[in-house]
Protein backbone atom coordinates (compact mmCIF):
# COMPACT_ATOMS: atom_id res chain seq x y z
CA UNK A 1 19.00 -44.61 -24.92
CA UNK A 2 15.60 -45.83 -25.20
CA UNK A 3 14.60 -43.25 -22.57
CA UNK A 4 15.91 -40.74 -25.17
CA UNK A 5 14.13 -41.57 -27.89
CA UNK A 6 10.68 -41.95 -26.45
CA UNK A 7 11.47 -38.55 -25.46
CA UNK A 8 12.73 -37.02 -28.71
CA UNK A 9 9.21 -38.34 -29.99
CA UNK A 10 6.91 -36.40 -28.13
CA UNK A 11 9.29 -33.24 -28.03
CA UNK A 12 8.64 -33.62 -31.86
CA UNK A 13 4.85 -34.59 -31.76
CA UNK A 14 4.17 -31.95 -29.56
CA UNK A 15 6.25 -29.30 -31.68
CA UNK A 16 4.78 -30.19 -34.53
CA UNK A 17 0.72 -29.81 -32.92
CA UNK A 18 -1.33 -27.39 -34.73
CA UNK A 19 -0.99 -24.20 -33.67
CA UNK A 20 -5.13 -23.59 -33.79
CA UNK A 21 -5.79 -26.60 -31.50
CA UNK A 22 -2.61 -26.60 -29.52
CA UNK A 23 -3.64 -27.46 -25.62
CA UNK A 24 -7.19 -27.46 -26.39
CA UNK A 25 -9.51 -29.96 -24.52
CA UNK A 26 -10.49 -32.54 -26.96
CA UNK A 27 -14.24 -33.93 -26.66
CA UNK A 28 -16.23 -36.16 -28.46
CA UNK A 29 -18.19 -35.04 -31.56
CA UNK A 30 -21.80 -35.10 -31.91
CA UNK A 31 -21.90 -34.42 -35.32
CA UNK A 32 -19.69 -36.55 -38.20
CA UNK A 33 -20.33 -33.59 -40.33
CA UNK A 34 -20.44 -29.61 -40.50
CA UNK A 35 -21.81 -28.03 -43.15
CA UNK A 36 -20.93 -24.55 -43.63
CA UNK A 37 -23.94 -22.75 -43.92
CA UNK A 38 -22.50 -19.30 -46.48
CA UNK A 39 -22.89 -19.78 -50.45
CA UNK A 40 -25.31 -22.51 -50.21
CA UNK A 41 -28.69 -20.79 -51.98
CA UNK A 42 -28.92 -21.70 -55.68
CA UNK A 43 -31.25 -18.98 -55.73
CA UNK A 44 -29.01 -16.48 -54.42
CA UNK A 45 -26.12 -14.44 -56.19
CA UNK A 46 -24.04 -13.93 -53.62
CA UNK A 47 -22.46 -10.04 -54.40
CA UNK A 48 -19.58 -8.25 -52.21
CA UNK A 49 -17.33 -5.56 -52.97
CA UNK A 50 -14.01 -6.57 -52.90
CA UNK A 51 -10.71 -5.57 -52.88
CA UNK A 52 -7.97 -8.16 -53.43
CA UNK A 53 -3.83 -7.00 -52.41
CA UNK A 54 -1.75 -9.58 -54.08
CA UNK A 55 2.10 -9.63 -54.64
CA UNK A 56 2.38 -5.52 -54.86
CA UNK A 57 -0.79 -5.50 -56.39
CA UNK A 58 -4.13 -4.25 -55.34
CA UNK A 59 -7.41 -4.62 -56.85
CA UNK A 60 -10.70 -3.45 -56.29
CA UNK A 61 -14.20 -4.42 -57.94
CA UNK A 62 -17.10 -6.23 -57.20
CA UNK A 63 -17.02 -10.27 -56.24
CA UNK A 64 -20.11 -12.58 -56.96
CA UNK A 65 -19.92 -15.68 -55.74
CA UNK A 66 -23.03 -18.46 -57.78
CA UNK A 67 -24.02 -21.68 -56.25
CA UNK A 68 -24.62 -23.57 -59.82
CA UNK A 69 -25.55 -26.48 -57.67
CA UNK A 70 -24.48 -29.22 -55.13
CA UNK A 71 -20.79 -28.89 -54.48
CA UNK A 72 -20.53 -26.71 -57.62
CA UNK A 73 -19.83 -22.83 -57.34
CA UNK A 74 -18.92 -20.01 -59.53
CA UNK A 75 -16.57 -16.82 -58.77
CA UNK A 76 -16.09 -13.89 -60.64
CA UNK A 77 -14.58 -11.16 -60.13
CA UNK A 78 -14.79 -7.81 -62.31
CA UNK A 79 -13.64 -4.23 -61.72
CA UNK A 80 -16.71 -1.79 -61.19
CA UNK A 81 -16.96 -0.79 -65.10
CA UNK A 82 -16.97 -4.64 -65.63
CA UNK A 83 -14.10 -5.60 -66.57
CA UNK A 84 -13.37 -9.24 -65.71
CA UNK A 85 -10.35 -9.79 -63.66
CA UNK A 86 -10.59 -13.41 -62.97
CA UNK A 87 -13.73 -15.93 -63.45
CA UNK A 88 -13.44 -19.49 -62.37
CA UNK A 89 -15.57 -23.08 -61.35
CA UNK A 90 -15.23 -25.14 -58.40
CA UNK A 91 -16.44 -28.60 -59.36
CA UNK A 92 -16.23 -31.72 -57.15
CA UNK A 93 -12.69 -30.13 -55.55
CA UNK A 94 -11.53 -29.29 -59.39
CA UNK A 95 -10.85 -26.07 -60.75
CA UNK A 96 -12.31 -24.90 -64.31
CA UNK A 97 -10.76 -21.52 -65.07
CA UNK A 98 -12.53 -19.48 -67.62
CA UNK A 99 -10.64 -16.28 -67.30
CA UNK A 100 -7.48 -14.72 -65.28
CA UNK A 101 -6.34 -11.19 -66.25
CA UNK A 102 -2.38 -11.17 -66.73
CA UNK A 103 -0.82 -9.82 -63.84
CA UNK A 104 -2.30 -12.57 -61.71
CA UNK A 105 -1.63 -15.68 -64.07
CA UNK A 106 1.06 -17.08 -62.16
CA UNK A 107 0.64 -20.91 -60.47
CA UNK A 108 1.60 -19.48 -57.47
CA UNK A 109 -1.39 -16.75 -57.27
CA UNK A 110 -4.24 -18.85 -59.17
CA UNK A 111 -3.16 -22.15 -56.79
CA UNK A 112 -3.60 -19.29 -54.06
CA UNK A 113 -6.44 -17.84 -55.03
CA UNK A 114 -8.58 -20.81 -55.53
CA UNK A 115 -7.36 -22.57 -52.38
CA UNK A 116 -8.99 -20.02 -50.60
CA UNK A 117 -12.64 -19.84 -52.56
CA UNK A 118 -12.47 -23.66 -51.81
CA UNK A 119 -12.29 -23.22 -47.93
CA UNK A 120 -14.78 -20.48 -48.38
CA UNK A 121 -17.25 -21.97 -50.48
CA UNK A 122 -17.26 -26.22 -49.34
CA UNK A 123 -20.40 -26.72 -47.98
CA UNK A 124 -20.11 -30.85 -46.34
CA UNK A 125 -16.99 -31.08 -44.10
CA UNK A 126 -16.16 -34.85 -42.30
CA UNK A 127 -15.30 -34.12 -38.55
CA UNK A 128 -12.12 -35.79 -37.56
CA UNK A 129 -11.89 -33.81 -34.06
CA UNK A 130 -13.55 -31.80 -32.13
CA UNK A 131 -12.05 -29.13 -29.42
CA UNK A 132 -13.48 -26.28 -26.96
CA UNK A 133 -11.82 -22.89 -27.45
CA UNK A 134 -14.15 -21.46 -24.54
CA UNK A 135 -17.14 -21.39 -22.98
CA UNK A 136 -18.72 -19.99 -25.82
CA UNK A 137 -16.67 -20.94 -28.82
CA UNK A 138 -16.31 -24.43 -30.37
CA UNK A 139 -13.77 -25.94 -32.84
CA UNK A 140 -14.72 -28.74 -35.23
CA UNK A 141 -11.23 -29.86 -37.44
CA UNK A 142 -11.94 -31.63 -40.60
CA UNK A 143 -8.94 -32.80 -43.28
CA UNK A 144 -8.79 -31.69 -46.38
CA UNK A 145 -6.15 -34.02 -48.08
CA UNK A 146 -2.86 -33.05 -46.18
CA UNK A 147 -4.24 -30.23 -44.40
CA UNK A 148 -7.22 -29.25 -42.19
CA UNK A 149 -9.73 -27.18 -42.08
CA UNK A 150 -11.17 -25.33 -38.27
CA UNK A 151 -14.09 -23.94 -38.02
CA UNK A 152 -15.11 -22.04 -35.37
CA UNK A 153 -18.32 -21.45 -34.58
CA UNK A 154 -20.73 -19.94 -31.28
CA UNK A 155 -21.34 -22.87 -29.48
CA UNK A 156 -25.16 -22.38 -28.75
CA UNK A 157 -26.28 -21.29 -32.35
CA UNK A 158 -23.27 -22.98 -34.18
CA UNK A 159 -22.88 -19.80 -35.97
CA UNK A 160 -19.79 -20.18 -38.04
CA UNK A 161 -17.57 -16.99 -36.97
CA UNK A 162 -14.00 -18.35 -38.36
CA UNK A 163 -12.12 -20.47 -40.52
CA UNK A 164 -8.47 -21.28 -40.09
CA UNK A 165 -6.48 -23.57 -42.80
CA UNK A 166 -3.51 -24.98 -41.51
CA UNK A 167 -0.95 -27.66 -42.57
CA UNK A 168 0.22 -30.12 -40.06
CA UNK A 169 2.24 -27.83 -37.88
CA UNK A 170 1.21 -23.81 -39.51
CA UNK A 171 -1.89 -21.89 -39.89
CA UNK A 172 -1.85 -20.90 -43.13
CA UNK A 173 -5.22 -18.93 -44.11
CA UNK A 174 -7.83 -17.73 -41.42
CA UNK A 175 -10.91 -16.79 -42.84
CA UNK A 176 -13.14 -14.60 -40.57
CA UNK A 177 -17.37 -14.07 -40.99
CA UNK A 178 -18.97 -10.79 -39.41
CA UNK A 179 -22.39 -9.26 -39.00
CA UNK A 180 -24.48 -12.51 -39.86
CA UNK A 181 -27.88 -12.28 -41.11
CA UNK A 182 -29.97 -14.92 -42.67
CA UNK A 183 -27.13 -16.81 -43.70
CA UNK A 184 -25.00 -13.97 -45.17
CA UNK A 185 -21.63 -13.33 -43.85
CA UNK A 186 -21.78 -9.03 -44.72
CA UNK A 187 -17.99 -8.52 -44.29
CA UNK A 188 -15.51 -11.48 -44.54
CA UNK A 189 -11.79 -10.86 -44.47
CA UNK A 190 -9.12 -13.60 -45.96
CA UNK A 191 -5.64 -12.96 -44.47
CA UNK A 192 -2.39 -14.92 -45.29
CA UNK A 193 -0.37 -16.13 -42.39
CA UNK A 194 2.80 -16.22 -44.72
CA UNK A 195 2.16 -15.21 -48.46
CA UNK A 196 1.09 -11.29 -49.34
CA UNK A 197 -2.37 -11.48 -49.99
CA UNK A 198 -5.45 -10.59 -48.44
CA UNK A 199 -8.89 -10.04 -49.28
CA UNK A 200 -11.62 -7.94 -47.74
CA UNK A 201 -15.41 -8.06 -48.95
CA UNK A 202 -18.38 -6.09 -48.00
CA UNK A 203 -21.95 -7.48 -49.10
CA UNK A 204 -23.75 -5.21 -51.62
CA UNK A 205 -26.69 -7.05 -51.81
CA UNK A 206 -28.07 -10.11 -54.21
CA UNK A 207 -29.63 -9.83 -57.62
């Protein structure tokens, strides 16, 4: 009986292992902290053209993502005449919406939404774990109240090539950086494991 249950645990610990980090070897971090090195110049306005599929509905416009200062950031997004379609503040981990056009004020969508400008945009992440994908890729897992954060980044320039959000058992948002320069992720692409949205930006250029 006892025999049983010891087994029943790990058949259920190890069914239950993030997907992401599943039979990774584990290793020691260096660092207690990564710092995700996109959308931190103050000086910068961050500008992307974006186009945003949510729920049967597709959007297109340009993105601008503000660094208003330390752990503060500011998104808006307008169609290209100008039109705002949503505008919103992350401050501290809090949300301060200014504006959301009507087809996408629903909790569902907005909770959605600025989940994933969070993991885009937080620049100090606490290291829990760290695991080797390859030779040349590195994972460093950080929690974010009851789910984590992976990023995976080149593990000689610790270029940050991929974020995946997971719960405790599903990846849930993977976030993925391409053509790097300076600090400036020109295409990013935000894909849903299990909800219908996805976003896709292309860097235009800052003002």
């Amino acid at each position: 009986m006892r025999f049983s249950i010891i087994s029943l645990v790990v058949v259920l610990l190890f069914s239950c292992a993030i997907p992401t980090v599943k039979g990774l070897p584990e290793f020691n971090s260096t660092i207690n902290q990564f710092s995700n090195p996109y959308f931190t110049d103050v000086n910068t306005d961050y500008v992307y053209k974006a186009k945003i599929s949510a729920y049967d509905n597709v959007f297109g416009g340009i993105l601008i993502i503000k660094k208003i200062k330390e752990n503060n950031h500011r998104i808006v997004f307008t169609t290209n005449f100008g039109n705002k379609i949503f505008d919103f503040e992350l401050i501290n981990n809090e949300v301060k919406m200014h504006f959301i056009m009507e087809e996408l004020n629903r909790k569902i969508i907005t909770k959605t939404l600025t989940r994933d400008f969070k993991t885009l945009t937080q620049e100090h992440n606490n290291i829990q774990k760290k695991f080797k994908k390859s030779l040349q890729e590195t994972i460093y897992q950080s929690k974010t109240k009851n789910r984590y954060n992976h990023y995976i980044v080149v593990s000689n320039t610790n270029e940050l090539k991929k974020i995946i959000h997971t719960s405790h058992s599903k990846e849930k948002i993977s976030i993925t950086f391409n053509k790097v320069q300076n600090n400036i992720a020109k295409t990013i692409n935000i894909h849903h494991k299990n909800a219908p949205i996805k976003i896709d930006l292309d860097y235009l250029g800052n003002n």
